[in-house]
C-alpha atoms as a PDB file:
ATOM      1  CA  UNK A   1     -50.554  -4.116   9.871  1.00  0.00           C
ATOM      2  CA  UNK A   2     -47.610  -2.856   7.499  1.00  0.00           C
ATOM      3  CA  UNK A   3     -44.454  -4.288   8.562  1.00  0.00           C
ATOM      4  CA  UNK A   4     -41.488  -1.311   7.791  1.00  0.00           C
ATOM      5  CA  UNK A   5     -38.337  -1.921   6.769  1.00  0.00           C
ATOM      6  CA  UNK A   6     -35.084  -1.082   8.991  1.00  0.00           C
ATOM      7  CA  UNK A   7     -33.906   1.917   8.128  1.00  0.00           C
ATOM      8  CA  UNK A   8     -30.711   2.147   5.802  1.00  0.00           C
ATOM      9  CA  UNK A   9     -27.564   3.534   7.529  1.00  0.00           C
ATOM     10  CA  UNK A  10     -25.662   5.776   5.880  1.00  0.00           C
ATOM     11  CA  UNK A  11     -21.756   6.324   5.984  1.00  0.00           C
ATOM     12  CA  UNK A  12     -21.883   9.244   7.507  1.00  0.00           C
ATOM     13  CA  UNK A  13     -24.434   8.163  10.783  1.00  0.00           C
ATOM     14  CA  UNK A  14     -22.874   8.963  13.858  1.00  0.00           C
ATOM     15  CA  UNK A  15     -23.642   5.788  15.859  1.00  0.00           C
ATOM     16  CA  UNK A  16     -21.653   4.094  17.676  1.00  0.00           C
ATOM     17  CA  UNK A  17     -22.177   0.942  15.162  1.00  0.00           C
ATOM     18  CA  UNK A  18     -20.744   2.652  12.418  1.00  0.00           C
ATOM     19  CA  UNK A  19     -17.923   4.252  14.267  1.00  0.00           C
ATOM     20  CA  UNK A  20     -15.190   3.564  11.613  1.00  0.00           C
ATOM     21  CA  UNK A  21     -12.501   5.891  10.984  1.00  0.00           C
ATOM     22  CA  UNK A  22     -13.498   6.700   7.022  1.00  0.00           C
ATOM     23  CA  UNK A  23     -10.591   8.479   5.091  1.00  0.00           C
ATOM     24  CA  UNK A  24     -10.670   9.343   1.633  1.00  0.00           C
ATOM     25  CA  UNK A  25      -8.528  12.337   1.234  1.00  0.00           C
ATOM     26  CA  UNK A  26      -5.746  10.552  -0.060  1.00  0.00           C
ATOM     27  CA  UNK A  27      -5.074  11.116  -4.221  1.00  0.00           C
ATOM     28  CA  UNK A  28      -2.462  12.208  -6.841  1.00  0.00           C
ATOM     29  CA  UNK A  29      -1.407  12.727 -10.377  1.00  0.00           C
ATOM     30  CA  UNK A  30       2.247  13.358 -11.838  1.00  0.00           C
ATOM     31  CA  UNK A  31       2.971  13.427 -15.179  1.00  0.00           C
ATOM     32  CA  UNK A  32       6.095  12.865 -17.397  1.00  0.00           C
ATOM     33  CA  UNK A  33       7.682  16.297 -18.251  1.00  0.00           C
ATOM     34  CA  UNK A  34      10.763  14.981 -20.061  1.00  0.00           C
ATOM     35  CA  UNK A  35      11.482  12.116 -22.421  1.00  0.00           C
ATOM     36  CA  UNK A  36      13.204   9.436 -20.770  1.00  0.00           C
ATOM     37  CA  UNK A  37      15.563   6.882 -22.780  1.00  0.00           C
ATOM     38  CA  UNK A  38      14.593   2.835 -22.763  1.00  0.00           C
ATOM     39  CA  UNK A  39      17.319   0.775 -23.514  1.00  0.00           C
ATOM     40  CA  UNK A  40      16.687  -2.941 -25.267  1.00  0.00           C
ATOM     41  CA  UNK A  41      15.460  -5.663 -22.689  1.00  0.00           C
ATOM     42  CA  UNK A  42      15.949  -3.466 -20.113  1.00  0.00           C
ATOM     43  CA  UNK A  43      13.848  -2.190 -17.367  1.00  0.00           C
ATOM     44  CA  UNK A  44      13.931   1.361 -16.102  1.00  0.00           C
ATOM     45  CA  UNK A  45      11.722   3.254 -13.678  1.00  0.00           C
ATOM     46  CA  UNK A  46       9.680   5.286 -15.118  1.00  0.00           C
ATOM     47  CA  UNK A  47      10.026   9.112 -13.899  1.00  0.00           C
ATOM     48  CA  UNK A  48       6.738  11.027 -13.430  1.00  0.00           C
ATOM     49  CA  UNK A  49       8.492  14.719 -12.058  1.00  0.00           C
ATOM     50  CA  UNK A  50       5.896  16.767 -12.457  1.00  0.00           C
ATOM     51  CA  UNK A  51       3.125  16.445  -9.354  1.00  0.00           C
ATOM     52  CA  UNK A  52      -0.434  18.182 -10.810  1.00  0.00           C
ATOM     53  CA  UNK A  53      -2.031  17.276  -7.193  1.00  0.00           C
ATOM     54  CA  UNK A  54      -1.322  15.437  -4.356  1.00  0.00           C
ATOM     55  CA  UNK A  55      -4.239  15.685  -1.799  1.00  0.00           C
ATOM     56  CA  UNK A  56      -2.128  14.335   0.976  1.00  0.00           C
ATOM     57  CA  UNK A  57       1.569  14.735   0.819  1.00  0.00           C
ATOM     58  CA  UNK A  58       2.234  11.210  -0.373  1.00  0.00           C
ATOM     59  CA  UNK A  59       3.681  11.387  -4.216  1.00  0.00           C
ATOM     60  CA  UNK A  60       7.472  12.406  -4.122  1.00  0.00           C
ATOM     61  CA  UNK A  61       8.334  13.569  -7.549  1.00  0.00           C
ATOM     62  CA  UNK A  62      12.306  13.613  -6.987  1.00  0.00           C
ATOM     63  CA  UNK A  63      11.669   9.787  -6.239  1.00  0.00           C
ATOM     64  CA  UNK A  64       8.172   9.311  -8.487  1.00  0.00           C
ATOM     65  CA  UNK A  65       7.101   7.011  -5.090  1.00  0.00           C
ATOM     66  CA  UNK A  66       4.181   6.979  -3.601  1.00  0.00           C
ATOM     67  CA  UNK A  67       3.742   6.017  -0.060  1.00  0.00           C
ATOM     68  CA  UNK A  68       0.651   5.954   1.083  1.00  0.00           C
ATOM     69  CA  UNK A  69       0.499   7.400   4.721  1.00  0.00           C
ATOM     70  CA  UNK A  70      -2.899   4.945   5.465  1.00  0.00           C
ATOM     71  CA  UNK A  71      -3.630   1.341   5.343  1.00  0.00           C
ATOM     72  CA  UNK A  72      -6.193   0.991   2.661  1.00  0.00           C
ATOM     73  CA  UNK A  73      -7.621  -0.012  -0.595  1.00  0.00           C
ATOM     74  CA  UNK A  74      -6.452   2.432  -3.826  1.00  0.00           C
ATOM     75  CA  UNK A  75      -6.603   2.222  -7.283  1.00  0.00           C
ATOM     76  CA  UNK A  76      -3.440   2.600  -8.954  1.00  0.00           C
ATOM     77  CA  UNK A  77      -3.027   3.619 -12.413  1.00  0.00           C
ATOM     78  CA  UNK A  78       0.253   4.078 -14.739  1.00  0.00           C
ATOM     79  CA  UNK A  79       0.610   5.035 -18.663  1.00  0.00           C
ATOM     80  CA  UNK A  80       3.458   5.432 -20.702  1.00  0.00           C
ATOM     81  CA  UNK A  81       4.446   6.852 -24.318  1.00  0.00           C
ATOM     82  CA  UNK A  82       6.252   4.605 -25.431  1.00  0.00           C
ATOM     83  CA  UNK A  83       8.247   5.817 -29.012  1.00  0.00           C
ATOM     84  CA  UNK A  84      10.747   3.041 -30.189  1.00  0.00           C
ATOM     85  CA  UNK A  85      13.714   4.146 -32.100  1.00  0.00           C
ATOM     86  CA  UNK A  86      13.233   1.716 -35.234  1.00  0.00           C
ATOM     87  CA  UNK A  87       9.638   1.925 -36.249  1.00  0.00           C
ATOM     88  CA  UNK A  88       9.650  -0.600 -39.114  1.00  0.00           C
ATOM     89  CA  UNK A  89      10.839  -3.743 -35.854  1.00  0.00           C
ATOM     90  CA  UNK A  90       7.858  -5.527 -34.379  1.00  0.00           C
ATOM     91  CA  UNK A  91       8.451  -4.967 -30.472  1.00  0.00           C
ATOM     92  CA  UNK A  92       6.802  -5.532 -27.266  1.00  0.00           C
ATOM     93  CA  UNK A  93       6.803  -2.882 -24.524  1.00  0.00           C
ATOM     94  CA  UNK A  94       5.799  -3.932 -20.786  1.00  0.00           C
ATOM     95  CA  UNK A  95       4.999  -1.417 -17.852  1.00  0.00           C
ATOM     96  CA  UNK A  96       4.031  -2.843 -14.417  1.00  0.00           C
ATOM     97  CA  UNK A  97       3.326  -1.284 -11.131  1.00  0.00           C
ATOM     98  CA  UNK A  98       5.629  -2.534  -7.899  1.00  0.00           C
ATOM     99  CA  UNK A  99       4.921  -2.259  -4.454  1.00  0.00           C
ATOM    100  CA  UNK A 100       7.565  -2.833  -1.980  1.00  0.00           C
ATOM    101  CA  UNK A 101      10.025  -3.825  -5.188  1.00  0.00           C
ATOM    102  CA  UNK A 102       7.584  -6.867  -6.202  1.00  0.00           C
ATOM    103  CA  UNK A 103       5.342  -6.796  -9.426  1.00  0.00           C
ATOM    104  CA  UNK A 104       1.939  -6.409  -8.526  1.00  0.00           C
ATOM    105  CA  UNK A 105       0.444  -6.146 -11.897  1.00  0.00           C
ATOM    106  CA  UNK A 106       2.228  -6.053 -15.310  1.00  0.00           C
ATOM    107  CA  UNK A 107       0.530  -5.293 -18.760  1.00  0.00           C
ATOM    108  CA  UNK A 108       2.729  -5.604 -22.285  1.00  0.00           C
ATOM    109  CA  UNK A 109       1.283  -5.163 -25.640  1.00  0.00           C
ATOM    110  CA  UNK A 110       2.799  -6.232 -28.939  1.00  0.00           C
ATOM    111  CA  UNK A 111       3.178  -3.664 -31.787  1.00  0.00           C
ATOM    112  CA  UNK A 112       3.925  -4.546 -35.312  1.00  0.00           C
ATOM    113  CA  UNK A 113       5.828  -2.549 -37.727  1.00  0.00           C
ATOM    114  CA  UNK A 114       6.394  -0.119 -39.808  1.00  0.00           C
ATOM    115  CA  UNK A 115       4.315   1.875 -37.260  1.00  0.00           C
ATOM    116  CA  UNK A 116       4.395   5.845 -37.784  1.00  0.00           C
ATOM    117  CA  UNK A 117       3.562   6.949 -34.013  1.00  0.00           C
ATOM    118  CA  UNK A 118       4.213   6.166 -30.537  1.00  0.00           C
ATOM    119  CA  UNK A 119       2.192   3.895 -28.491  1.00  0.00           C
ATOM    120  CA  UNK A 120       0.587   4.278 -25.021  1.00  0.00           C
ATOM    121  CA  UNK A 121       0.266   0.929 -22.725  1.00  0.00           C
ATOM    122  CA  UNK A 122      -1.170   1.236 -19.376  1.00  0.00           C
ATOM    123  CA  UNK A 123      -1.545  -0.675 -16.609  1.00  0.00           C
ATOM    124  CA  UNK A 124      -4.402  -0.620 -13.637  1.00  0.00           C
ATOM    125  CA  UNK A 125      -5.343  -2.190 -10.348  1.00  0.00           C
ATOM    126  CA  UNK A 126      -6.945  -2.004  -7.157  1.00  0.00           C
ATOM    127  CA  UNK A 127      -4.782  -3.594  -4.533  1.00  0.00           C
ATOM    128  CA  UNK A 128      -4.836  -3.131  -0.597  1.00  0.00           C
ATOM    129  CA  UNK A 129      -2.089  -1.708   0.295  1.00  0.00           C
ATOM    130  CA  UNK A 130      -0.468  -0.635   3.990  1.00  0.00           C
ATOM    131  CA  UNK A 131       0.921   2.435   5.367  1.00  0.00           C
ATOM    132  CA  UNK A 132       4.275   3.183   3.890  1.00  0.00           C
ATOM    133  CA  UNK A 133       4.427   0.690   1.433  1.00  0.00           C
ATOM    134  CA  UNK A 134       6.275   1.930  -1.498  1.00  0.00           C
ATOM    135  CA  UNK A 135       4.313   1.891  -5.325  1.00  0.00           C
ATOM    136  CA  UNK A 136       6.646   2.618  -8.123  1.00  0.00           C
ATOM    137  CA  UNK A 137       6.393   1.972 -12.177  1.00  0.00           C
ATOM    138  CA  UNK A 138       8.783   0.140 -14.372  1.00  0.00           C
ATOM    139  CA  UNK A 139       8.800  -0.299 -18.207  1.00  0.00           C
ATOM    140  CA  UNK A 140      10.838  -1.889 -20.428  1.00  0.00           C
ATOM    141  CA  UNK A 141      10.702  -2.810 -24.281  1.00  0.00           C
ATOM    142  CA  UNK A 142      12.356  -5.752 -26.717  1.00  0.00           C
ATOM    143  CA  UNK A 143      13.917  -2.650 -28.763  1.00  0.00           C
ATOM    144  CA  UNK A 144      15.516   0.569 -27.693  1.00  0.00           C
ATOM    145  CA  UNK A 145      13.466   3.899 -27.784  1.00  0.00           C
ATOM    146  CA  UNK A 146      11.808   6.883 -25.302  1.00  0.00           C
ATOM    147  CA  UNK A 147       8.980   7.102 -23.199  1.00  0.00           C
ATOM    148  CA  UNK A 148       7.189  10.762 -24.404  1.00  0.00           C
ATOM    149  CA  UNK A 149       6.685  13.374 -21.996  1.00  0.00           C
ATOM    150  CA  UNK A 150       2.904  14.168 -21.403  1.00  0.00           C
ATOM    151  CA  UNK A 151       1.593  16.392 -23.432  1.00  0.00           C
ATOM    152  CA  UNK A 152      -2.115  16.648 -22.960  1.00  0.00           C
ATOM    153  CA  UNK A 153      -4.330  15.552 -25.532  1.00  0.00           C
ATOM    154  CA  UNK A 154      -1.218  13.844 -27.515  1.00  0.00           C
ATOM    155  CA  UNK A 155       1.095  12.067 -25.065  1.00  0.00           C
ATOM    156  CA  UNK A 156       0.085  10.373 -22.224  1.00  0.00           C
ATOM    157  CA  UNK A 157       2.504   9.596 -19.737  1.00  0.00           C
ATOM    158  CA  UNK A 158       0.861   9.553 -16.315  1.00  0.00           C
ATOM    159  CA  UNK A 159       0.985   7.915 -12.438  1.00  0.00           C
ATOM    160  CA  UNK A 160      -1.926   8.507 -10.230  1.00  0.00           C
ATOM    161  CA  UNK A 161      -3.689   6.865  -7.484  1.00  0.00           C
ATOM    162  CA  UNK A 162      -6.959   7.374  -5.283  1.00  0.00           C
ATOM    163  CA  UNK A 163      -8.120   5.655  -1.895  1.00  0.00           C
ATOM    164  CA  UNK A 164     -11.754   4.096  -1.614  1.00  0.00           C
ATOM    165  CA  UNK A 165     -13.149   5.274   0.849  1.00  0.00           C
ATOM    166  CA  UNK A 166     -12.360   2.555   3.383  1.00  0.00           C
ATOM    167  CA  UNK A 167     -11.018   2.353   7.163  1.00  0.00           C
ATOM    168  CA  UNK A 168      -7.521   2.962   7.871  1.00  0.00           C
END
């Protein structure tokens, strides 16, 4: 006799096994619409004002927070233009992502001069994060200069994050 395998559940079997409360409508992407001024050694939060989608309600872009409204794990994503004001300087330019005020992830890159154009950095992770908790992005550079506003296809200056699907 044939032995069969057990059949494979899917996510989406109604049994009481797999009863978990699966949520994945939670996504959103801003953008920077306006340049925003860095000073030297200095961080500053990094304004994304312009909201393209928000599937849930959970990006304010008076603030540029997100909170997300359910435990979970997201991936969080952040770039910024970043156009120094002396382009002959060597410089470094850091952006990290902060939940609750604390770094979670940082990236910098080093740039070495004379450079002719502005330069994007960006910084990525996939952290577990709780109802409420409160994601923001900071940058700061070793000389003075702008972060670009997005302008598709040239500048990239973006914030977005999506939920795994995952309970809550």
């Amino acid at each position: 006799m044939k032995s069969v395998p057990p059949k494979m559940k899917k996510p989406n079997d109604s049994n009481e096994e797999n009863k978990e409360n699966i949520n994945i409508a939670s996504a959103f992407r801003a953008v920077n619409n306006a340049n925003q001024t860095v000073l030297e050694n200095t961080f500053v939060k990094v304004n994304y004002q312009l909201k393209q989608f928000d599937l849930a309600n959970e990006y304010n872009p008076l603030t540029s927070v997100f909170r997300p409204k359910n435990n979970g794990v997201y991936l969080i994503s952040a770039t910024i233009s970043f156009i120094p004001n002396n382009n002959n300087v060597n410089y470094r330019t850091r952006i990290e992502i902060r939940v609750n005020g604390r770094p979670a992830i940082a990236i910098d890159n080093d740039f070495f001069g004379p450079i002719n154009f502005g330069n994007a950095v960006n910084v990525s992770t996939i952290q577990k994060l709780n109802a409420l908790d409160k994601v923001e992005v900071f940058a700061q550079s070793s000389i003075a200069g702008v972060i670009g506003a997005n302008v598709d296809g040239e500048v990239s200056t973006h914030f977005e994050a999506a939920r795994f699907p995952s309970p809550s």
